[in-house]
N, C-alpha and C. Protein backbone atom coordinates (compact mmCIF):
# COMPACT_ATOMS: atom_id res chain seq x y z
N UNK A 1 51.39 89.30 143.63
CA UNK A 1 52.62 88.58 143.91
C UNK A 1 52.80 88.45 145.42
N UNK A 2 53.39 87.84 145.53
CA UNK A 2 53.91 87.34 147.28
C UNK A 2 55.17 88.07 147.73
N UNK A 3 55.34 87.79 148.95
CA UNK A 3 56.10 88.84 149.57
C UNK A 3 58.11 87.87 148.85
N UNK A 4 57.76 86.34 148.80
CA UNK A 4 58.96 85.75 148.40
C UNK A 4 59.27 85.84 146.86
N UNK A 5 58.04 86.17 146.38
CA UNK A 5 58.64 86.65 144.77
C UNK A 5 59.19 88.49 144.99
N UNK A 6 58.97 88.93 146.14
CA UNK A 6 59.36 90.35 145.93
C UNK A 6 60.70 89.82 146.61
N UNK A 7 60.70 89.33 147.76
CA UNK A 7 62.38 88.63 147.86
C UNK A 7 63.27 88.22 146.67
N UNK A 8 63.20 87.32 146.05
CA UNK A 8 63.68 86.84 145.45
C UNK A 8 64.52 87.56 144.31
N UNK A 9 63.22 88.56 143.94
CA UNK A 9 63.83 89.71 142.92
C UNK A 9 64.94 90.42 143.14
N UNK A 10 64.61 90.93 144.69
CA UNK A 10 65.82 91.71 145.11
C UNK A 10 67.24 91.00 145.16
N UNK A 11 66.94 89.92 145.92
CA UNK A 11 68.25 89.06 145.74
C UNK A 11 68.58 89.12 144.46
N UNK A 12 67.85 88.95 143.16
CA UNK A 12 68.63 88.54 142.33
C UNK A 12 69.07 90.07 141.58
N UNK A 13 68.46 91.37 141.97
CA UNK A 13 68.60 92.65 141.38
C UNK A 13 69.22 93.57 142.21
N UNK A 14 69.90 93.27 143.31
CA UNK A 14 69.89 94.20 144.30
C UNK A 14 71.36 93.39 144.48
N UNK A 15 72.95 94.59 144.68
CA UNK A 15 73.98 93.98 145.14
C UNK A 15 73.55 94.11 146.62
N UNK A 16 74.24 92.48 146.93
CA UNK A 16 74.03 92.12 148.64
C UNK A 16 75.11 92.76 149.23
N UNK A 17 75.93 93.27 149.01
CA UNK A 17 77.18 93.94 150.20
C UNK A 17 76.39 95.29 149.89
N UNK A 18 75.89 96.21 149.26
CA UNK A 18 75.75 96.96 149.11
C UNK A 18 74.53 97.67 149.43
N UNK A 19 73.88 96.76 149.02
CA UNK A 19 71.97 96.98 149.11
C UNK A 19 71.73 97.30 149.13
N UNK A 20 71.92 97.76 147.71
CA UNK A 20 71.66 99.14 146.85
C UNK A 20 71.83 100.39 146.87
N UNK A 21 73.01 100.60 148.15
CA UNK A 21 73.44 102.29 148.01
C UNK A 21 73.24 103.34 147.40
N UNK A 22 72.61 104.30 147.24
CA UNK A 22 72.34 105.25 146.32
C UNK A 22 72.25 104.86 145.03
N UNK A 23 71.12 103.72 144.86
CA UNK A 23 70.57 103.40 144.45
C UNK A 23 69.07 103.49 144.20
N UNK A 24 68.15 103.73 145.13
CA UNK A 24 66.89 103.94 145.58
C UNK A 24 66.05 104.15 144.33
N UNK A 25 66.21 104.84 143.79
CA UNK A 25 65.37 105.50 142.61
C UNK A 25 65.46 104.47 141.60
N UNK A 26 66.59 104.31 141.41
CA UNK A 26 66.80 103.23 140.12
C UNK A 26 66.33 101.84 140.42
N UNK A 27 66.59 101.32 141.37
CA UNK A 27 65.95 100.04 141.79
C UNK A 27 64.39 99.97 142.10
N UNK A 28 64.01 101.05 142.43
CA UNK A 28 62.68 100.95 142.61
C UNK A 28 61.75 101.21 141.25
N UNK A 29 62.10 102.25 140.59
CA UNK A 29 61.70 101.77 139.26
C UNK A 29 61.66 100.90 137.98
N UNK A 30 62.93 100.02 138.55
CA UNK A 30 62.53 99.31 137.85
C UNK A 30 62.06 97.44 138.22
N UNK A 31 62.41 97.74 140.01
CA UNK A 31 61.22 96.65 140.51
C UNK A 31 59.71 97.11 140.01
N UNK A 32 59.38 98.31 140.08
CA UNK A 32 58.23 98.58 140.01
C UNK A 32 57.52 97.90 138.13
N UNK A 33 58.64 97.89 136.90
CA UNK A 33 58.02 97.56 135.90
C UNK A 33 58.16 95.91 135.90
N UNK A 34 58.84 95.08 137.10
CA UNK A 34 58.92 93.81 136.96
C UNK A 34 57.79 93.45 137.82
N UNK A 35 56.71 94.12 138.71
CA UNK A 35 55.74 94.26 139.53
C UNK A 35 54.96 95.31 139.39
N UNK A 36 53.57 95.39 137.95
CA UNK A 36 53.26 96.82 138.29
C UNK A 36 51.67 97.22 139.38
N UNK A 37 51.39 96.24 140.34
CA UNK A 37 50.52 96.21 141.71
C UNK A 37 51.64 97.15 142.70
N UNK A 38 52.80 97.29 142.39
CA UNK A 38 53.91 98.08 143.48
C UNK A 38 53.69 99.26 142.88
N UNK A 39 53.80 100.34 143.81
CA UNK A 39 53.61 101.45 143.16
C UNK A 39 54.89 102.40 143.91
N UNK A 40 55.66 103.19 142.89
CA UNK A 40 57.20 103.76 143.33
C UNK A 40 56.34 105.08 144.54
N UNK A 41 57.68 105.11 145.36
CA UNK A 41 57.25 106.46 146.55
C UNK A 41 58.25 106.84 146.30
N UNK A 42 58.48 108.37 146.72
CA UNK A 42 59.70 108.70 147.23
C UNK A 42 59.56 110.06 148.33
N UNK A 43 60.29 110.37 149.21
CA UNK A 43 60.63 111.10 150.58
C UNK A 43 61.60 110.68 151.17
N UNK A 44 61.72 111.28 152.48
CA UNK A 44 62.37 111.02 153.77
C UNK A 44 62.30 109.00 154.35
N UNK A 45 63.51 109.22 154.66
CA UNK A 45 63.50 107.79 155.58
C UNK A 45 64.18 107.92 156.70
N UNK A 46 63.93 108.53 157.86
CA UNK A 46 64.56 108.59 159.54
C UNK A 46 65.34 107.58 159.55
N UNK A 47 66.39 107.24 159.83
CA UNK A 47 67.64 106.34 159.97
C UNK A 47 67.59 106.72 161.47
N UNK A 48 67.63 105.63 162.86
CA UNK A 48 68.12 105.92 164.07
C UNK A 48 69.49 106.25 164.16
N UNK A 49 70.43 105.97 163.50
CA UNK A 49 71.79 106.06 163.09
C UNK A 49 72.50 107.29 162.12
N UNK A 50 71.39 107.64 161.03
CA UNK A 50 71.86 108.30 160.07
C UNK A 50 71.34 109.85 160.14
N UNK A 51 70.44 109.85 160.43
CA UNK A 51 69.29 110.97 160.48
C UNK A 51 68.17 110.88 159.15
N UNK A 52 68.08 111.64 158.80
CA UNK A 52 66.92 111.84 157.72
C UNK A 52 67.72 112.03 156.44
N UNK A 53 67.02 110.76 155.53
CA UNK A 53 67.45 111.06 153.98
C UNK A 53 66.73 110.79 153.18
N UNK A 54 67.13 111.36 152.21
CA UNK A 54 66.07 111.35 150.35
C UNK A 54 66.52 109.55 150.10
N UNK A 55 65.04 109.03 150.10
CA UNK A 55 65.17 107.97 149.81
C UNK A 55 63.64 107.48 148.80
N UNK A 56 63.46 106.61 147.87
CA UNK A 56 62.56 105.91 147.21
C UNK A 56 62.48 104.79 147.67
N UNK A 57 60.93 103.72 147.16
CA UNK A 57 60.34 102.50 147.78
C UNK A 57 58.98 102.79 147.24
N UNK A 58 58.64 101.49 147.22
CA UNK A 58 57.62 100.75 146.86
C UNK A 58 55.91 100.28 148.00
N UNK A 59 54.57 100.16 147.53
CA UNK A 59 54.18 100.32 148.22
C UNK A 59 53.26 99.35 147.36
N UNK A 60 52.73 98.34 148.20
CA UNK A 60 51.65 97.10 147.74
C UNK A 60 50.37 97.77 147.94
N UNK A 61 49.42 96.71 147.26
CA UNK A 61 48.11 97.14 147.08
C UNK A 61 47.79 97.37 148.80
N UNK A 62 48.60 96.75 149.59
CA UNK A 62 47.60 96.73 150.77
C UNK A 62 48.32 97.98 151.77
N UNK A 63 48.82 98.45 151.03
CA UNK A 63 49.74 99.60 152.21
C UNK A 63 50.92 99.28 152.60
N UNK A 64 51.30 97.89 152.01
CA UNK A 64 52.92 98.00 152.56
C UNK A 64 53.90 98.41 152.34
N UNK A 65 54.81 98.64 152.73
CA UNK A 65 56.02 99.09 152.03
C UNK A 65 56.63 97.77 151.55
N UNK A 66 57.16 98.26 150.68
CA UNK A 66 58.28 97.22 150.21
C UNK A 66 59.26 98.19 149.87
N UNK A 67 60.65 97.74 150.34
CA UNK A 67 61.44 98.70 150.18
C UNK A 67 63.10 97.81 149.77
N UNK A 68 63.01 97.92 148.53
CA UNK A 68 64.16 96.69 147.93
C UNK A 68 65.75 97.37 147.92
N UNK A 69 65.98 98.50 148.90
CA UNK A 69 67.21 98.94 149.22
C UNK A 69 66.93 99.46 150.78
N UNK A 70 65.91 98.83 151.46
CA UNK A 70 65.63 99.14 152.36
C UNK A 70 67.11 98.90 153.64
N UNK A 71 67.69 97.86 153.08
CA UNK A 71 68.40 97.30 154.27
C UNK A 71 69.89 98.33 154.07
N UNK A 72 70.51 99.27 153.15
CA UNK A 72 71.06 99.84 153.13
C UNK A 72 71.13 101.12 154.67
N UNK A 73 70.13 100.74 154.74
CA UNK A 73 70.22 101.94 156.25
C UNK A 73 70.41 100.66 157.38
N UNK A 74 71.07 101.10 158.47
CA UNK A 74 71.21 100.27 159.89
C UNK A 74 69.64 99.93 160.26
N UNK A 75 69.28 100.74 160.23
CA UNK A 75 67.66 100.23 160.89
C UNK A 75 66.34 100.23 159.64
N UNK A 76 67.04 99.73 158.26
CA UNK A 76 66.16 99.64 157.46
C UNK A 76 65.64 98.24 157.37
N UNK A 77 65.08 98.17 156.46
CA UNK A 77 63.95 96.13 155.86
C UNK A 77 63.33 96.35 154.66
N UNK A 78 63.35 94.99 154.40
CA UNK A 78 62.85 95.17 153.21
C UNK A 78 61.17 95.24 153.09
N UNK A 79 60.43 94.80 153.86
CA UNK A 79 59.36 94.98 154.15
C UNK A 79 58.32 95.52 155.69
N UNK A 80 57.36 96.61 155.45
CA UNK A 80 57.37 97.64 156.36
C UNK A 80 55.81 97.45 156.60
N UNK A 81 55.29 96.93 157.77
CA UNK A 81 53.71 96.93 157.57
C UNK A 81 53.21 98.46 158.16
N UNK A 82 51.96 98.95 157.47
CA UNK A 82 51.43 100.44 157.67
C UNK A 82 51.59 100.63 158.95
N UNK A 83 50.95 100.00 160.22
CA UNK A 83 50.65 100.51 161.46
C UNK A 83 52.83 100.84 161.78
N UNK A 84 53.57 100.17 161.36
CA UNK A 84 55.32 100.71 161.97
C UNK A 84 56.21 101.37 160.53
N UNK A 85 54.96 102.50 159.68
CA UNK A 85 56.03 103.29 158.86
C UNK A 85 56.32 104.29 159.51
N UNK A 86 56.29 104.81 160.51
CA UNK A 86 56.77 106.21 160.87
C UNK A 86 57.95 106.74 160.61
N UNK A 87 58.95 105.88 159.98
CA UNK A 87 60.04 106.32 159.53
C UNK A 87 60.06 106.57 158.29
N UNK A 88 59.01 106.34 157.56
CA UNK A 88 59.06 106.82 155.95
C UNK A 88 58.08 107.73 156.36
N UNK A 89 58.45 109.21 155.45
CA UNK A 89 57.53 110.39 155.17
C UNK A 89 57.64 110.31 153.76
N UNK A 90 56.31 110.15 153.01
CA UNK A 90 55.79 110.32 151.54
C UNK A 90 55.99 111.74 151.17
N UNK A 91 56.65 112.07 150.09
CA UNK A 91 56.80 113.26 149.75
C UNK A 91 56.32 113.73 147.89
N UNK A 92 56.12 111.73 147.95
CA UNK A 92 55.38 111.90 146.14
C UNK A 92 54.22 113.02 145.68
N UNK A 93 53.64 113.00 146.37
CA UNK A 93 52.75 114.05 145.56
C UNK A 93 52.77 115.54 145.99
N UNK A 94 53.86 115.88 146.14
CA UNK A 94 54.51 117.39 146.64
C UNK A 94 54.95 118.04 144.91
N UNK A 95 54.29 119.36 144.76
CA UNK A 95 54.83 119.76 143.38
C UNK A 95 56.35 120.34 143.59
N UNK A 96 56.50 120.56 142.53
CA UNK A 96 58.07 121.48 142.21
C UNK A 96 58.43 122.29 143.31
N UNK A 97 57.35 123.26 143.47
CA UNK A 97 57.36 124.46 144.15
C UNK A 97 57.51 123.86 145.85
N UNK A 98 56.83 123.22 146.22
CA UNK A 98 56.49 122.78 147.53
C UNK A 98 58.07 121.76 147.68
N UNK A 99 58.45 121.05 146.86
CA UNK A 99 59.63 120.32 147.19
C UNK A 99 61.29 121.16 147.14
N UNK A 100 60.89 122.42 146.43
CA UNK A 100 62.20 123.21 146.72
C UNK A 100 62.59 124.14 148.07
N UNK A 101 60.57 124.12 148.82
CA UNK A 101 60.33 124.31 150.04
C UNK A 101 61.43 123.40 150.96
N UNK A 102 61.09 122.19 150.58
CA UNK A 102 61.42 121.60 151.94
C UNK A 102 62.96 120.42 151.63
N UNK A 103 63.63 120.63 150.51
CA UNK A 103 64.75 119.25 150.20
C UNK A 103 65.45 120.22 150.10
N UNK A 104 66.84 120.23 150.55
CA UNK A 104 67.48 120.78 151.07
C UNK A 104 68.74 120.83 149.20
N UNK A 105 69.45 122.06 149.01
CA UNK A 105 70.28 121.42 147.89
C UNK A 105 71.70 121.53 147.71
N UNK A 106 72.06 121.74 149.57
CA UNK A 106 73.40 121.23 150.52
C UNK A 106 73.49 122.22 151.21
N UNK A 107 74.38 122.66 152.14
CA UNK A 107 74.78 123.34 152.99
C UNK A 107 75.16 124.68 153.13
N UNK A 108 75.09 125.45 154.34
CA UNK A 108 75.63 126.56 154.61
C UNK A 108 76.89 126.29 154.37
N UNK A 109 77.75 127.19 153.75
CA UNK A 109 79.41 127.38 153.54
C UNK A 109 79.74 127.49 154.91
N UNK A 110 79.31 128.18 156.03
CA UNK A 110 79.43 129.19 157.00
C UNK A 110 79.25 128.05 158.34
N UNK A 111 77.69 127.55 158.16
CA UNK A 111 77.77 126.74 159.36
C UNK A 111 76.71 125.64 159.46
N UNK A 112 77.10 125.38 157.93
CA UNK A 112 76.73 123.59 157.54
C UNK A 112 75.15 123.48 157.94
N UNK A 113 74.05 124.85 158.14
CA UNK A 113 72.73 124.35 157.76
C UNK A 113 72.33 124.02 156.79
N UNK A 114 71.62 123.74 156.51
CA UNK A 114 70.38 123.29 155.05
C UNK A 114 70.78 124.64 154.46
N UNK A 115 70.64 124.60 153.00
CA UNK A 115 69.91 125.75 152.23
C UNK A 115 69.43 124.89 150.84
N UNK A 116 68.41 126.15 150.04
CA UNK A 116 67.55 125.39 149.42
C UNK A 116 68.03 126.44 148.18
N UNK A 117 67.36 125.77 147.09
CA UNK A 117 67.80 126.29 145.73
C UNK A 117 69.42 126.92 145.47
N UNK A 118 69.53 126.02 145.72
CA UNK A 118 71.07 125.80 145.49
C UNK A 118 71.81 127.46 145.83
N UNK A 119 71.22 127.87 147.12
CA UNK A 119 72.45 128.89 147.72
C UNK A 119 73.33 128.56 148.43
N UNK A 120 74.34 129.59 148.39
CA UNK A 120 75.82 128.86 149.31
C UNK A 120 75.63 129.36 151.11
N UNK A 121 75.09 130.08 151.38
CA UNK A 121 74.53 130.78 152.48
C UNK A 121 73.22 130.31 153.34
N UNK A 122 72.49 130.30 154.05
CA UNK A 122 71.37 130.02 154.71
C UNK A 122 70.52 131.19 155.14
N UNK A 123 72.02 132.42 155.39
CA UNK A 123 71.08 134.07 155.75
C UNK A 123 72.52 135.37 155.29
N UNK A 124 71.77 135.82 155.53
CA UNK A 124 72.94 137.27 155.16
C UNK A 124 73.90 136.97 156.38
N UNK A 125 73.79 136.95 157.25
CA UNK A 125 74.85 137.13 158.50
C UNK A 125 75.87 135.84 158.18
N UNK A 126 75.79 134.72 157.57
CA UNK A 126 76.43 133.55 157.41
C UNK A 126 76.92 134.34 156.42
N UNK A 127 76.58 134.71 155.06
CA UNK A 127 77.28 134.67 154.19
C UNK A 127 78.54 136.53 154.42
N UNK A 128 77.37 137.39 155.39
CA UNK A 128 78.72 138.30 155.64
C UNK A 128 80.01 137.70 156.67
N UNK A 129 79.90 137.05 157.28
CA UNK A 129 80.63 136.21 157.80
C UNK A 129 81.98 135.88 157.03
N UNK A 130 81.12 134.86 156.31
CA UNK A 130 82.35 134.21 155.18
C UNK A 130 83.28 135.33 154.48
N UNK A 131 82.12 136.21 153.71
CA UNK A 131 83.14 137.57 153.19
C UNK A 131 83.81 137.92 153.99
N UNK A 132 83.59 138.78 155.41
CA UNK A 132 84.34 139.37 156.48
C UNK A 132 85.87 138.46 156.34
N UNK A 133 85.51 137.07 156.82
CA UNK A 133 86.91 136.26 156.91
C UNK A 133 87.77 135.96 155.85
N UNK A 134 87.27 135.91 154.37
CA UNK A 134 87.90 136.00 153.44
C UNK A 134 88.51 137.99 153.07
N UNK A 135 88.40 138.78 154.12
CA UNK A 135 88.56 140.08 153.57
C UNK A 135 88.01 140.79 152.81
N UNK A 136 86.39 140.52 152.39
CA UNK A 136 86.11 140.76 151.35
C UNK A 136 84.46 141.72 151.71
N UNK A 137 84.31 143.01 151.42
CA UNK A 137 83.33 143.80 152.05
C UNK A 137 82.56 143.54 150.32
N UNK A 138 81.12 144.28 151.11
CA UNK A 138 80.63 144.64 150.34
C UNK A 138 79.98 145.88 149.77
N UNK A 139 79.91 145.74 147.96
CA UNK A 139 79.56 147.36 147.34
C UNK A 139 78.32 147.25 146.92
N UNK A 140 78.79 148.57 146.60
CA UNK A 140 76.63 149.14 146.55
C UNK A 140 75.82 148.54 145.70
N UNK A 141 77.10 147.72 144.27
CA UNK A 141 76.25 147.20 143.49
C UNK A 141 75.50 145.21 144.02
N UNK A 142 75.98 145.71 145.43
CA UNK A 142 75.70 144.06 145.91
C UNK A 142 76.83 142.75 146.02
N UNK A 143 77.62 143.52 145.06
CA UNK A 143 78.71 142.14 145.11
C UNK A 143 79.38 141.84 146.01
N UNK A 144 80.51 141.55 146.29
CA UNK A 144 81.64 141.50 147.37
C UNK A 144 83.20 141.60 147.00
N UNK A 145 83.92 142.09 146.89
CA UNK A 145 85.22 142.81 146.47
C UNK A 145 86.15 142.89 147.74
């Protein structure tokens, strides 16, 4: 297919005020069964504006990106030639284990770093912190009271 039949699609599958907002996953899979030479990605996309986010896209036989919610970021497109992806990092073929390594599954309570597998803390000192200020020590059996 051509790069104006991959246009066209989006226009007609993709809301234009929106373009495709947290959408990524869903639009790309199922551009991908209306095109199956596209093949779905998903990772990081560097935003100059946004910072780094979990994002999906598409990738042609020849290395391109195609990215049909691409324009949802300030400095996104819908189409990305190989030698200027440095803003997409591929994270598809990362297993379970290796992706709970590195995707974050929200924040320190304490002081808004990353934490992973869904803890509320990032280290003991953040989370004695939080107890300390809520009044709340801790006992031998580990808890906080």
């Amino acid at each position: 297919m051509s790069r104006a039949d991959y246009q066209a699609w989006v226009i007609e599958n993709v809301n234009q005020e929106t373009h495709g907002y947290g959408k990524c996953e869903e639009v790309v899979l199922k551009m991908a069964q209306s095109f199956p030479e596209l093949k779905p990605r998903r990772g990081w996309f560097y935003c100059m504006s946004w910072g780094r986010r979990g994002h999906w896209w598409l990738l042609d036989p020849n290395g391109r990106i195609v990215d049909p919610t691409g324009k949802q970021h300030p400095t996104g497109s819908l189409f990305t030639e190989p030698e200027n992806q440095e803003r997409y990092e591929d994270l598809t073929d990362k297993t379970d284990k290796e992706m709970a390594e590195i995707v974050p599954t929200g924040v320190c309570a304490e002081c808004g770093d990353p934490v992973y597998r869904g803890a509320s803390f990032c280290n003991n000192s953040c989370e004695a912190a939080t107890m300390n200020y809520m009044g709340l020590t801790r006992h031998p059996d580990g808890g906080w009271r």
